[in-house]
Each structure stands twice: as C-alpha cells, then as structure tokens.
N, C-alpha and C. Protein backbone atom coordinates (compact mmCIF):
# COMPACT_ATOMS: atom_id res chain seq x y z
N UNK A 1 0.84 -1.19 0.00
CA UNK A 1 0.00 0.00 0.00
C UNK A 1 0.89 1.25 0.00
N UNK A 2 0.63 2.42 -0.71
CA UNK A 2 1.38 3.47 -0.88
C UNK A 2 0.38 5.11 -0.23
N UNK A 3 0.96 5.83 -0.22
CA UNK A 3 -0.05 7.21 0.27
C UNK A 3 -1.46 6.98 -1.37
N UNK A 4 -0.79 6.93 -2.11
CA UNK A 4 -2.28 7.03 -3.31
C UNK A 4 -3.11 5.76 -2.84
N UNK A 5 -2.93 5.33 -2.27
CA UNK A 5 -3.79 4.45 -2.15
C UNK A 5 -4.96 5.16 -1.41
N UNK A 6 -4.73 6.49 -0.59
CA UNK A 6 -5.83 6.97 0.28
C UNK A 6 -6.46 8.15 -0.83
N UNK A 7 -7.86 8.42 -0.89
CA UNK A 7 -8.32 9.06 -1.82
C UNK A 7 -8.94 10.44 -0.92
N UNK A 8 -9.31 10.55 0.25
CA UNK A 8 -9.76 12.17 1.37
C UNK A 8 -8.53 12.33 1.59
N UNK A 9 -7.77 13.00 0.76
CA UNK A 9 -6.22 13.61 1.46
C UNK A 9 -7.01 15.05 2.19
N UNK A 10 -6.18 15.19 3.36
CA UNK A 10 -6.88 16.99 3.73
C UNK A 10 -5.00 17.21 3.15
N UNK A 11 -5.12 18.70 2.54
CA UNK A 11 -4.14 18.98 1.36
C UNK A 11 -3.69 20.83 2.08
N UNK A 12 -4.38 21.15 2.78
CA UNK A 12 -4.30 22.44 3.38
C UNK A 12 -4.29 23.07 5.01
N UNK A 13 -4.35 23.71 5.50
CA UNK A 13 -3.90 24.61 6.38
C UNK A 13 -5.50 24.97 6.51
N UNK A 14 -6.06 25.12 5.94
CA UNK A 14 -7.23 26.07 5.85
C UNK A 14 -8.36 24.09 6.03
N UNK A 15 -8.03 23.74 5.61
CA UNK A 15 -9.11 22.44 5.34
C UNK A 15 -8.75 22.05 7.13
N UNK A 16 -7.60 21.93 7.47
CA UNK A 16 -7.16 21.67 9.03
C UNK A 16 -8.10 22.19 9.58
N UNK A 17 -7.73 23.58 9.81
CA UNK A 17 -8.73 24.32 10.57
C UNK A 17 -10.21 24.34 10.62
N UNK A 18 -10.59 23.83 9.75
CA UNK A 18 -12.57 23.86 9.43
C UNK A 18 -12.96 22.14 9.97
N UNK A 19 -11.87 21.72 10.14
CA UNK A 19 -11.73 19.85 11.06
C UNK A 19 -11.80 20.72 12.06
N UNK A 20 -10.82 20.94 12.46
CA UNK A 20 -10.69 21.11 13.88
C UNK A 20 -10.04 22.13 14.90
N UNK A 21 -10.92 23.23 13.99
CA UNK A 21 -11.17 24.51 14.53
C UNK A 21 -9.63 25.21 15.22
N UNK A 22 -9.61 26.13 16.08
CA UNK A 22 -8.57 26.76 16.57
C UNK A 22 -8.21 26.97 18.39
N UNK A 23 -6.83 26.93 18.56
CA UNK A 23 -6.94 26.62 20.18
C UNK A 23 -6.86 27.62 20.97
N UNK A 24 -7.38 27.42 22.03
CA UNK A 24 -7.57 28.31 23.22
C UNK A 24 -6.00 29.44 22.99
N UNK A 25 -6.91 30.74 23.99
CA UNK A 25 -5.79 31.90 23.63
C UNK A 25 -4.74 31.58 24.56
N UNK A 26 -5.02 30.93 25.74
CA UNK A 26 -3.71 30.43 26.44
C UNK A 26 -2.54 29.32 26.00
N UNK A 27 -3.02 28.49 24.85
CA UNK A 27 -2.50 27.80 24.62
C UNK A 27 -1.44 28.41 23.50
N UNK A 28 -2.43 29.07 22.79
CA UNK A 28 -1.35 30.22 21.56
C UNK A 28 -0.47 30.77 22.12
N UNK A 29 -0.50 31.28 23.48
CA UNK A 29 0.36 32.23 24.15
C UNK A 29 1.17 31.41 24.87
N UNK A 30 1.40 30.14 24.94
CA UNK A 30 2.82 29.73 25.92
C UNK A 30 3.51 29.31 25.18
N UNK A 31 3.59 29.72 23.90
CA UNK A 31 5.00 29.39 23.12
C UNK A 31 5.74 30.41 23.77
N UNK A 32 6.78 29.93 23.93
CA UNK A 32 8.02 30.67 24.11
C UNK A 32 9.17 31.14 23.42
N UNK A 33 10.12 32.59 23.38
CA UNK A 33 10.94 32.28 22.51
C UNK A 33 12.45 31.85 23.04
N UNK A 34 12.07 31.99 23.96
CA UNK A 34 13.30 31.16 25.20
C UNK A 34 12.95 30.55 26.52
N UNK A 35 14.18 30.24 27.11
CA UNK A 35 13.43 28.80 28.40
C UNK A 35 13.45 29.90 29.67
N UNK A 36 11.96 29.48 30.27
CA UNK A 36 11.91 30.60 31.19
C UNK A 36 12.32 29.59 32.59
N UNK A 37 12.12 29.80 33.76
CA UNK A 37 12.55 29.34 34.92
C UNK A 37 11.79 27.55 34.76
N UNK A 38 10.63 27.68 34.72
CA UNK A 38 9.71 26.28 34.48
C UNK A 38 10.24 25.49 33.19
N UNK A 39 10.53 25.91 32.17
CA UNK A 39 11.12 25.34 31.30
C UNK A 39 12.29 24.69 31.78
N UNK A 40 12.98 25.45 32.14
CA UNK A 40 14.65 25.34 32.84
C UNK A 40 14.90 24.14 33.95
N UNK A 41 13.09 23.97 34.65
CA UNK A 41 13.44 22.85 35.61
C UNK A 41 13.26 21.60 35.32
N UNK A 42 12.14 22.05 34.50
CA UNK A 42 11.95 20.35 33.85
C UNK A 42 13.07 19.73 33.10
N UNK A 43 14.10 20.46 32.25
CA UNK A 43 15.00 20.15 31.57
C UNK A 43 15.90 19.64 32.23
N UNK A 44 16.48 20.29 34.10
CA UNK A 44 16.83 19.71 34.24
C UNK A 44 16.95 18.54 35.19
N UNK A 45 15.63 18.37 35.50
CA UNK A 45 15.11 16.97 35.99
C UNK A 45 14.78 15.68 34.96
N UNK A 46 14.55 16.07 33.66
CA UNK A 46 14.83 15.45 32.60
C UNK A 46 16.13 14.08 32.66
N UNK A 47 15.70 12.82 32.45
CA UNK A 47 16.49 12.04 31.94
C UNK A 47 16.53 11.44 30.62
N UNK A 48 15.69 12.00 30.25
CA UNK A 48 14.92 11.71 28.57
C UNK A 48 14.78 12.62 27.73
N UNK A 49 15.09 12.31 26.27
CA UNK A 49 14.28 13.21 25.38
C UNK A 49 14.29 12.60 24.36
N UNK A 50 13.87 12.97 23.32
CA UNK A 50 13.88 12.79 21.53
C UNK A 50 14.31 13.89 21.13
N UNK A 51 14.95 13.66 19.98
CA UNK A 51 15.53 14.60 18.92
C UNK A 51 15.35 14.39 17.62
N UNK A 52 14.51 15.15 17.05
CA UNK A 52 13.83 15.00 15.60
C UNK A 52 15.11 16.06 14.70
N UNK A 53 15.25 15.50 13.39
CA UNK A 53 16.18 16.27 12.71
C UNK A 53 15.71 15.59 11.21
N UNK A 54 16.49 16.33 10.34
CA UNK A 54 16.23 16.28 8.68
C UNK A 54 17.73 16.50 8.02
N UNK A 55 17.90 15.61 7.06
CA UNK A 55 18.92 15.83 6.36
C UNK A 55 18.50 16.92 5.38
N UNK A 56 19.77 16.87 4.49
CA UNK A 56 19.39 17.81 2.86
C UNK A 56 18.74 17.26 1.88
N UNK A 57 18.23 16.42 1.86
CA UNK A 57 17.48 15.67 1.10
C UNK A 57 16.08 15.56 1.87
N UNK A 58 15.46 15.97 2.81
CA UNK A 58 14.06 16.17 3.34
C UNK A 58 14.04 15.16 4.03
N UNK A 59 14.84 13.52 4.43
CA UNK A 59 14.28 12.76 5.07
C UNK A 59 14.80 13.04 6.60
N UNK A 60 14.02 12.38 7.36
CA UNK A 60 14.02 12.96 8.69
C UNK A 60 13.91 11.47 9.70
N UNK A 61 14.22 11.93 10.88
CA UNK A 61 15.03 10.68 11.99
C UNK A 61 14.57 11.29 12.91
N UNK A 62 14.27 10.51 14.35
CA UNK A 62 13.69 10.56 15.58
C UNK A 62 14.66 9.86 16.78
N UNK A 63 15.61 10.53 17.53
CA UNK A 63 16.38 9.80 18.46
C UNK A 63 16.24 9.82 19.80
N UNK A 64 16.47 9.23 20.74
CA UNK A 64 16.43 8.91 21.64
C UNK A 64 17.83 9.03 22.60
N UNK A 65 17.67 9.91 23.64
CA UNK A 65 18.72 10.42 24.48
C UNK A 65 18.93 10.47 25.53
N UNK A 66 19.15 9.78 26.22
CA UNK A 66 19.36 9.88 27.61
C UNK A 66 20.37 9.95 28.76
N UNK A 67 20.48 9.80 30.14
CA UNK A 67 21.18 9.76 31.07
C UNK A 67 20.92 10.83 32.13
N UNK A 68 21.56 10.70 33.45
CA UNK A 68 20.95 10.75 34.57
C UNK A 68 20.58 12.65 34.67
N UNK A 69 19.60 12.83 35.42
CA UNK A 69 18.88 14.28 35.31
C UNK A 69 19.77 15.36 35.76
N UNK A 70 19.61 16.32 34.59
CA UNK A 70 20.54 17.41 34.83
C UNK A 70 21.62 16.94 33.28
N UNK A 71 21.81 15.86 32.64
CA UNK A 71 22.81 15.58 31.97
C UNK A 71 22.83 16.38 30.35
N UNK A 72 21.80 17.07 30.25
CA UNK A 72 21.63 18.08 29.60
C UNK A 72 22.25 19.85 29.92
N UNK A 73 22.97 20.14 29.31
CA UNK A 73 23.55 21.77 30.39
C UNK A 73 22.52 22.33 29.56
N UNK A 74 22.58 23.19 30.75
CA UNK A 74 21.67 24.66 30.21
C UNK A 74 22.37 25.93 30.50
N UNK A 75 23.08 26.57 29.16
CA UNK A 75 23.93 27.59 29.13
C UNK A 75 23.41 28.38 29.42
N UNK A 76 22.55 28.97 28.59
CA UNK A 76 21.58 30.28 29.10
C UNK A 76 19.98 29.88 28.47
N UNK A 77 19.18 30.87 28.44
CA UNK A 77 17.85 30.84 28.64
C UNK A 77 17.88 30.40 26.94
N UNK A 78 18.93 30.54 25.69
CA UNK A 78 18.32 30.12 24.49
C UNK A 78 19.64 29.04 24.09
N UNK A 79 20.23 28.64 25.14
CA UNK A 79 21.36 27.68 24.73
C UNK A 79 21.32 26.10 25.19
N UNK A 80 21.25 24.83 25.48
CA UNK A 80 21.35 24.15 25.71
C UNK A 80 22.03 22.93 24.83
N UNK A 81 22.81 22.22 25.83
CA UNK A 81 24.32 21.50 25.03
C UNK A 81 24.05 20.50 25.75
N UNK A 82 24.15 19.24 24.26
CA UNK A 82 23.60 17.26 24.78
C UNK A 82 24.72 16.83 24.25
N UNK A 83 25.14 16.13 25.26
CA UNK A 83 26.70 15.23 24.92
C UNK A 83 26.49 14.13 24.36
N UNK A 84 27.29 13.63 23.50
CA UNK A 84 27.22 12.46 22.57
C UNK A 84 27.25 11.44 23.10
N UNK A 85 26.98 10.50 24.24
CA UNK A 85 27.33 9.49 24.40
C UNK A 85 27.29 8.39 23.63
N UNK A 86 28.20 7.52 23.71
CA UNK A 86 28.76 6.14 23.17
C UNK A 86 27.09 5.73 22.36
N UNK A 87 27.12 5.28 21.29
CA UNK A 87 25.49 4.64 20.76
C UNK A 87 26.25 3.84 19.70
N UNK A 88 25.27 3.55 18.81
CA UNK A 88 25.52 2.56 17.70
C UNK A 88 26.46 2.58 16.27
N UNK A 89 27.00 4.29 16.47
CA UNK A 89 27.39 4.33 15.13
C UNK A 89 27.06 5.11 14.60
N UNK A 90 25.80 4.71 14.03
CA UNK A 90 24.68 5.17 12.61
C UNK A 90 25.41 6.61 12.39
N UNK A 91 25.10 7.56 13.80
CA UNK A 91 25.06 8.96 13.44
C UNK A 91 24.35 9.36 12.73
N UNK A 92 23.01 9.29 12.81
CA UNK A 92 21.97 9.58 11.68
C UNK A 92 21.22 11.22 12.31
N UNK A 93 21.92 11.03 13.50
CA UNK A 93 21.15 13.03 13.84
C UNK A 93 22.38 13.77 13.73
N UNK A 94 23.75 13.38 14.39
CA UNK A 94 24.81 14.23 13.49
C UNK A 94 25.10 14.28 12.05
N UNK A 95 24.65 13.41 11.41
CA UNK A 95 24.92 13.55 10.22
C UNK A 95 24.17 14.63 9.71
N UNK A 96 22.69 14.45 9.95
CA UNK A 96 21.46 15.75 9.73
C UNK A 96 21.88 16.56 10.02
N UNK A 97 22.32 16.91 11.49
CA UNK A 97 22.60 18.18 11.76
C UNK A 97 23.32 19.05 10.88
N UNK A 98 24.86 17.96 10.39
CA UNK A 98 25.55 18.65 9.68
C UNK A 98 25.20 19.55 8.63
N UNK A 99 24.05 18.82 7.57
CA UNK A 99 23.65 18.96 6.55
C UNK A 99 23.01 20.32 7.00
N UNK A 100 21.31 20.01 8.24
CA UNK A 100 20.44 21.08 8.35
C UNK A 100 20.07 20.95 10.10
N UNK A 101 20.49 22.40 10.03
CA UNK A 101 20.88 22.94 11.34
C UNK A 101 19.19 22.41 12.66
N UNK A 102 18.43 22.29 11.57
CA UNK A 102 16.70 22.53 12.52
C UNK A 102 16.52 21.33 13.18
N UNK A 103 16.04 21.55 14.57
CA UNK A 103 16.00 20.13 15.29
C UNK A 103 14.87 20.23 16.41
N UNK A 104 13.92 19.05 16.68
CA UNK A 104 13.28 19.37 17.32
C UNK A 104 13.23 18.66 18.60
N UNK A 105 12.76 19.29 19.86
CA UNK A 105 13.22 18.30 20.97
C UNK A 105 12.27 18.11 21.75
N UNK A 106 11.64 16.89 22.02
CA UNK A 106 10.84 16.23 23.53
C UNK A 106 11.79 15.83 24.68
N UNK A 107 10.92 16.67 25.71
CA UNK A 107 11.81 16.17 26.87
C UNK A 107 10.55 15.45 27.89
N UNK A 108 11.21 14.05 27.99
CA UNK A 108 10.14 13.26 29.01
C UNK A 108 11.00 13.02 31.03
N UNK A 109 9.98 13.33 31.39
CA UNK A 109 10.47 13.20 33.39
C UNK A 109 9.34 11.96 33.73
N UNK A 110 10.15 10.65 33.97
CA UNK A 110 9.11 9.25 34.31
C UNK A 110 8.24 10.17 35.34
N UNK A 111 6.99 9.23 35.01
CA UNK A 111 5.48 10.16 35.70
C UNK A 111 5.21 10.92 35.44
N UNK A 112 5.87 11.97 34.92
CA UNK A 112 5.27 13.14 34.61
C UNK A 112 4.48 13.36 33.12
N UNK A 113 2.94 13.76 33.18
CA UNK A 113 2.45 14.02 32.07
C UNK A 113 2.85 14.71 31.04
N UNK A 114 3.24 16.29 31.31
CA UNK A 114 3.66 17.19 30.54
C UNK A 114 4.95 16.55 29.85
N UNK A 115 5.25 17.33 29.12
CA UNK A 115 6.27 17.35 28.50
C UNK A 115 6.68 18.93 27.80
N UNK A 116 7.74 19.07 27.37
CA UNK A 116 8.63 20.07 27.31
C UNK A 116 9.44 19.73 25.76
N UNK A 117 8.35 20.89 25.05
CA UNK A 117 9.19 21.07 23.62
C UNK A 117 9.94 22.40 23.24
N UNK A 118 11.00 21.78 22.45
CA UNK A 118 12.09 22.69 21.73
C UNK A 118 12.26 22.77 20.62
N UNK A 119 12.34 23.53 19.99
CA UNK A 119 12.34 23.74 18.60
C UNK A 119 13.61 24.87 18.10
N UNK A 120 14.66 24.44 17.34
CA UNK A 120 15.53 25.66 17.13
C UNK A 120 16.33 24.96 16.05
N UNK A 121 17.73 25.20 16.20
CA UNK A 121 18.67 25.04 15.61
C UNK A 121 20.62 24.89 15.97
N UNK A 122 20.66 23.44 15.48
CA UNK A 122 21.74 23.11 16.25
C UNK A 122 22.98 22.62 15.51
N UNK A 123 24.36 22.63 16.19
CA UNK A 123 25.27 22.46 15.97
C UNK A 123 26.39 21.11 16.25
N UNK A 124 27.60 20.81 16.09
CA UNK A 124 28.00 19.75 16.84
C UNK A 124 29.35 20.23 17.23
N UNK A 125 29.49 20.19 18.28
CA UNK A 125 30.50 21.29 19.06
C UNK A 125 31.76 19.99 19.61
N UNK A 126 33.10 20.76 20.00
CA UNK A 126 34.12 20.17 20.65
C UNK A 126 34.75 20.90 21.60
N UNK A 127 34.17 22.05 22.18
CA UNK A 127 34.51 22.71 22.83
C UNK A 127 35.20 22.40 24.11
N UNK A 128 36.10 22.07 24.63
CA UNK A 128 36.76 21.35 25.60
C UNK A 128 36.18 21.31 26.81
N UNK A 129 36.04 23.04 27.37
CA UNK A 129 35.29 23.53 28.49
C UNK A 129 34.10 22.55 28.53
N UNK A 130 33.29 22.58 27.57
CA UNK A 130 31.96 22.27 27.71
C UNK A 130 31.86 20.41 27.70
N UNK A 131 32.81 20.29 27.05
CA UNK A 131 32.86 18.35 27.00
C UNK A 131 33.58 17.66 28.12
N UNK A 132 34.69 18.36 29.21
CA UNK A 132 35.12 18.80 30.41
C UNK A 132 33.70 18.89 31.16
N UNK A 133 32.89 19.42 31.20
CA UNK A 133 31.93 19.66 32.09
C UNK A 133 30.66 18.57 32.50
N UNK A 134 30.52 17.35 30.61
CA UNK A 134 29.81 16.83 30.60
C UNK A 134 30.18 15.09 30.96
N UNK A 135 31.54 14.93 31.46
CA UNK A 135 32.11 14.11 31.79
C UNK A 135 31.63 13.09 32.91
N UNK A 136 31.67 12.02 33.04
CA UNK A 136 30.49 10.97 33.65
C UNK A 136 31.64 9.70 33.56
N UNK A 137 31.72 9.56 34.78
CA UNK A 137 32.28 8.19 35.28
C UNK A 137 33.98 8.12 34.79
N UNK A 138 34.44 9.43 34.54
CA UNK A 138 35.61 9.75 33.87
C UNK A 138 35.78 9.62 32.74
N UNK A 139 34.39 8.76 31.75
CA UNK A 139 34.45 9.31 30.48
C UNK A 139 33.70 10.53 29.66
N UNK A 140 34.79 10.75 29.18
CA UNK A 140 34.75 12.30 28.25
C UNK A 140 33.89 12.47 27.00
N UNK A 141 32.75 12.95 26.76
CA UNK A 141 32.07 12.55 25.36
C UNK A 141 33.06 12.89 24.32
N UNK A 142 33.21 12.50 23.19
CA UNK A 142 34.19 12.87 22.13
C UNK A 142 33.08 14.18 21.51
N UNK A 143 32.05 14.34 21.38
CA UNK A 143 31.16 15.40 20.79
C UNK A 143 30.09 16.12 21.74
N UNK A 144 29.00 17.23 21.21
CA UNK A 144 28.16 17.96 21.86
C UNK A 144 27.06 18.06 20.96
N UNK A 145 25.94 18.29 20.74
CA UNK A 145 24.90 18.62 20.03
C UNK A 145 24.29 19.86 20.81
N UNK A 146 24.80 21.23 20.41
CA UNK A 146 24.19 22.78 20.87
C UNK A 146 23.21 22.94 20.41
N UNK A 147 22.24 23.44 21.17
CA UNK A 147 20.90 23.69 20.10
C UNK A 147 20.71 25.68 20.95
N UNK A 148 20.32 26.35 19.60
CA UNK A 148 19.96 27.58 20.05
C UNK A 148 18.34 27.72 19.92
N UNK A 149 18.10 27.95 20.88
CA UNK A 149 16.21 27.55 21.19
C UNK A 149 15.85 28.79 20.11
N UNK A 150 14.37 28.32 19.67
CA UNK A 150 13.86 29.62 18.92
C UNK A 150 12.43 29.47 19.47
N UNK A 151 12.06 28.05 19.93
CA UNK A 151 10.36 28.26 21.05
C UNK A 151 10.63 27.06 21.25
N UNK A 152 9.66 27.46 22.62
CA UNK A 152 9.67 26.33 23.55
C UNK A 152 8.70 26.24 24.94
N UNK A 153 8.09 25.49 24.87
CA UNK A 153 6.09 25.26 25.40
C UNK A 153 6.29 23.79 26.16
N UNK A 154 5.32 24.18 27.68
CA UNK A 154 5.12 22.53 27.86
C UNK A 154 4.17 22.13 26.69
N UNK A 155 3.82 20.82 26.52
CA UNK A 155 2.54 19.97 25.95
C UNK A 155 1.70 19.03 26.71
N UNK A 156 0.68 19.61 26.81
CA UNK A 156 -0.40 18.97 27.39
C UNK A 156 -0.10 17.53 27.81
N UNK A 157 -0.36 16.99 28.83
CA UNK A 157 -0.70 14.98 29.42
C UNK A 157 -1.33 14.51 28.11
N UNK A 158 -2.13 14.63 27.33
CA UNK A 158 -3.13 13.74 26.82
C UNK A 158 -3.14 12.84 26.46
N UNK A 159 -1.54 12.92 25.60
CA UNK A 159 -1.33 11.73 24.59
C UNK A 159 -0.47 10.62 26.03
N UNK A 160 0.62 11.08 26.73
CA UNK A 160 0.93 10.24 28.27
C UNK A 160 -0.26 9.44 28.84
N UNK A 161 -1.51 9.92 29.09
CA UNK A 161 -2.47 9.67 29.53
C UNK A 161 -3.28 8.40 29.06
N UNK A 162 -3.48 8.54 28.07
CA UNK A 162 -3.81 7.69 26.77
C UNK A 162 -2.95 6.54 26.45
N UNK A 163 -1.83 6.63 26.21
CA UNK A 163 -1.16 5.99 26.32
C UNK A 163 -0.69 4.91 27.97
N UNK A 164 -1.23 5.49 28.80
CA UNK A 164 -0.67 5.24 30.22
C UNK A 164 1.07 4.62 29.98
N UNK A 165 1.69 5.72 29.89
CA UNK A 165 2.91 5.02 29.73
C UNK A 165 4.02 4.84 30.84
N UNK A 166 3.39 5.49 32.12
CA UNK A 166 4.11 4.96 32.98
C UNK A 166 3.20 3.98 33.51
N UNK A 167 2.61 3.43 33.34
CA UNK A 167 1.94 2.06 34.09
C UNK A 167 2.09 1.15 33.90
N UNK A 168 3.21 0.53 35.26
CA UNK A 168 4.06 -0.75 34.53
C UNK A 168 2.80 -2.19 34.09
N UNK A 169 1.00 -1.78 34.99
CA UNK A 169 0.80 -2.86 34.73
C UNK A 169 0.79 -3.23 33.03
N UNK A 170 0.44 -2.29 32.47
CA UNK A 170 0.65 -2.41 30.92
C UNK A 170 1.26 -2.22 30.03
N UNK A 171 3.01 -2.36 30.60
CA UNK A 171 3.98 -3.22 29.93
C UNK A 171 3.71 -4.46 29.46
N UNK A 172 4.04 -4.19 27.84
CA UNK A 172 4.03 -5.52 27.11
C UNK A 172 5.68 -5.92 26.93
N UNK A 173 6.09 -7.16 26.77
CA UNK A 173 7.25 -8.02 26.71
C UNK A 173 7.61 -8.08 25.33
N UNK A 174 8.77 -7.83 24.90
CA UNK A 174 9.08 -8.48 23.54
C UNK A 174 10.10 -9.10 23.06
N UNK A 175 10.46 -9.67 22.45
CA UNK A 175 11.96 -10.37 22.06
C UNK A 175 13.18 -9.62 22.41
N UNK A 176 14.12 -10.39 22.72
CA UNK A 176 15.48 -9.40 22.62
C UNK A 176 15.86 -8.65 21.82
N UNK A 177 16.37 -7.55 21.56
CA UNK A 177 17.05 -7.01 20.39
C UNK A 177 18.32 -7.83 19.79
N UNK A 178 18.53 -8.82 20.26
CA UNK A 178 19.47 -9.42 19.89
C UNK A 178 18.65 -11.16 18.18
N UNK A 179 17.91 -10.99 18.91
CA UNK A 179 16.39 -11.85 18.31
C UNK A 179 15.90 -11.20 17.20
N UNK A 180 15.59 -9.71 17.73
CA UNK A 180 14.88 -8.60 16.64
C UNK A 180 15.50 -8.68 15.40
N UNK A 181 17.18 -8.68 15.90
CA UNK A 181 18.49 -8.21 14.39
C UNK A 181 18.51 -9.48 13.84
N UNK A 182 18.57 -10.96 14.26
CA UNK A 182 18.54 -12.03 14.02
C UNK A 182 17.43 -11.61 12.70
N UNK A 183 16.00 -11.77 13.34
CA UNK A 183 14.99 -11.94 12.44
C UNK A 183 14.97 -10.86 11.39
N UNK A 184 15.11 -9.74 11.49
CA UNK A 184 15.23 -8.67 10.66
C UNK A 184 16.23 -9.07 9.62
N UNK A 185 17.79 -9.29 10.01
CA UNK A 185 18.45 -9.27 8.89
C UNK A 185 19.14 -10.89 8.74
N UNK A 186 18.61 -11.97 8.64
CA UNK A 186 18.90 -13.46 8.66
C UNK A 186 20.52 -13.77 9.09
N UNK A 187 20.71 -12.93 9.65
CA UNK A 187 22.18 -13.19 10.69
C UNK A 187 22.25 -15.07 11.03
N UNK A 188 23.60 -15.89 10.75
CA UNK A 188 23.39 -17.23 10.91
C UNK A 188 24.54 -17.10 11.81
N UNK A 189 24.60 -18.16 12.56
CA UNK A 189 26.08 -18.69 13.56
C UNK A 189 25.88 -18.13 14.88
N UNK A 190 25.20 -17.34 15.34
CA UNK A 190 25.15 -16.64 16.60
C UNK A 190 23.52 -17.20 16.70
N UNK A 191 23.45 -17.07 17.91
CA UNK A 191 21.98 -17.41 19.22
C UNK A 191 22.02 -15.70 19.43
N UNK A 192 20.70 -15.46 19.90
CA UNK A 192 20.12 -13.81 20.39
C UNK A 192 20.79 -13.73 21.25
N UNK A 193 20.61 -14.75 22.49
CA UNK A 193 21.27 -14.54 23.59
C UNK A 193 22.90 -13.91 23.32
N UNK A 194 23.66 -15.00 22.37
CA UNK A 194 24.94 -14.61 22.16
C UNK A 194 24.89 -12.62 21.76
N UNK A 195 24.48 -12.45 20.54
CA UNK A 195 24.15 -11.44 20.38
C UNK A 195 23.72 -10.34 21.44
N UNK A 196 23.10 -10.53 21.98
CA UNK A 196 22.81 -9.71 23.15
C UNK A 196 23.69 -9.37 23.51
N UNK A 197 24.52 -9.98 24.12
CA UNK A 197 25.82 -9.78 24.79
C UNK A 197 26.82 -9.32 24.24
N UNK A 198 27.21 -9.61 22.94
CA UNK A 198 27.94 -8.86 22.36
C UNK A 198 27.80 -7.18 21.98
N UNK A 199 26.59 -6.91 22.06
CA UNK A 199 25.83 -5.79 21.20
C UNK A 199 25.80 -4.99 22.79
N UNK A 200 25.85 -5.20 24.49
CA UNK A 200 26.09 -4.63 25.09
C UNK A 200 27.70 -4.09 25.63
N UNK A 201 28.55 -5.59 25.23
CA UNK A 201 29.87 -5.22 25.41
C UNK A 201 30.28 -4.02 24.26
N UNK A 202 29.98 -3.51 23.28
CA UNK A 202 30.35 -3.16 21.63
C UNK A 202 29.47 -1.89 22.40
N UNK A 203 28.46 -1.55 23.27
CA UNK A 203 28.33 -0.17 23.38
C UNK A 203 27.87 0.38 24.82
N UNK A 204 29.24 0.94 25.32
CA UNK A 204 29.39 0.99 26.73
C UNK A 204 28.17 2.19 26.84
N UNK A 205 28.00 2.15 28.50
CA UNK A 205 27.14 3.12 28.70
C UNK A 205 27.72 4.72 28.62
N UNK A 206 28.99 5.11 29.24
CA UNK A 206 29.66 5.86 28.86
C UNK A 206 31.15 6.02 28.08
C-alpha cells in the first residue's frame, strides 16, 4: 500500500482548521521564545528526550537520548548542550545536523504528564570547556549537540495519559534485540542470547 492508495487527502492549512477549529488563547500564548525558569526545571530533571532532525534531502530521523537528570547543560535561557554518548554508530542526527541545522526536541520526566518542547537550531561542538563539564564516570564525550532555542512550550498529558505510559501494569514483553536483528536481517552462527551480549559489550554506557 502506498499514500495514493488513500483518496480524502486533507491537502491544506485552511481544510485543518474547518476539522478542527482553533486553540484556546492560552495555549497560543505559551510558546516561548526562550526557556523561562519552568522550562529550565523540567530540563533539568529530565532524563529523557527525543531529537527529531532532517537531512538535505528532506528525510528525517527521531532519536532517543538519555542519562541521569541534569545531563543536559543549560547555558543560558536560548542555549542548551547534549553530549554524545557512546550509541551505535549510525550517526543519523549528526549527520542531519551537519547537513540542516533545525531540530526538534521532547523532553520526558518518568510520571510526569507534561512534556517540554524545543524547537531551534543546532550544531555539533568540541569545545573542551563544555565536554570537560559533561564528563560521567571519567568518560569524556568525544562530541556535543548545541541547540539555540527559537520556542519552547510545555505539551499537554493527553497523549501520556492515553497511552498510560508509565503504568508498569501495561507493559508488554518483547523479544530481545538481539532476536529482533537475528529476524530482521537473517544473521546465521550466533543465538540472540549470544548477540545480546555482544551488542552490550560493543556499546558501553559511557
């Protein structure tokens, strides 16, 4: 199945709005164009976020970032700097970045409904001072991802809510990732289990 396969495309801005009308004046008004004190705390009680980015070619990637709260700096009210830690390789949001500077950011705090978006434009820094500062267990990130805020708003519980995503009773279970890569790409000679283990030794936490 392909997008033509759907025949009610809504195609406009204007067709949006006559769905589903326009939002409250408080809600228009807490965009921000920098992080005010409430912004500033959640960020850094934050052990989570996503980072949405786009190459030069329009396609676009969704990552996942973490480590312990506060591990995000917050330079000033439109600066904030995420250290590279150790991951898989790919580099599929530094690579974007390189290309196109625009990046967008969710920040999640376990339990907490709200969430905390960013929207700006970012860089990939080596600044010593600053990779010196972000240092954890005596290892040093080799990189930084700077982002210069241009707005930034909590977002409503609804979709948390809905989701109940901190409620461990409705955690579902799934194969190892070691199982997942097996089945995905017909990998022969290794067991998941084996895999597993290798695929945690191959990417330290720091």
């Amino acid at each position: 199945m392909s997008l033509a396969t759907f025949t009610e495309k809504v195609t406009s801005e204007a067709e949006l709005r006559e769905i589903l009308g326009y939002p409250h004046e408080a809600i228009r008004r807490k965009q921000l164009a920098a992080l005010d004190k409430h912004c500033r705390e959640f960020i850094g009680l934050s052990p989570f976020l996503l980072i949405g980015s786009t190459n030069a070619a329009g396609q676009t990637d969704v990552s996942p970032r973490g480590d312990a709260p506060g591990f995000v700096q917050i330079i000033d009210e439109t600066t904030l700097v995420i250290p590279d830690r150790p991951g898989n390789r790919r580099i599929d949001t530094l690579s974007n970045i390189v290309q196109h500077p625009q990046v967008g950011l969710i920040f999640l705090i376990p339990g907490q409904g709200e969430t905390v978006r960013v929207n700006g434009r970012a860089c990939i820094i080596r600044d010593a001072e600053v990779l010196d500062s972000s240092t954890v267990q005596g290892k040093r990130p080799l990189l930084a991802i700077a982002v210069e805020v241009e707005e930034c708003y909590f977002h409503c519980p609804k979709s948390i809510r809905r989701a109940k995503l901190w409620d461990q009773e409705n955690r579902k279970t799934m194969p190892s990732i070691g199982q997942v890569i097996i089945d995905h790409t017909g990998l022969t000679g290794v067991t998941a289990q084996q895999l597993d283990e290798e695929l945690k030794k191959d990417i330290p936490l720091y």
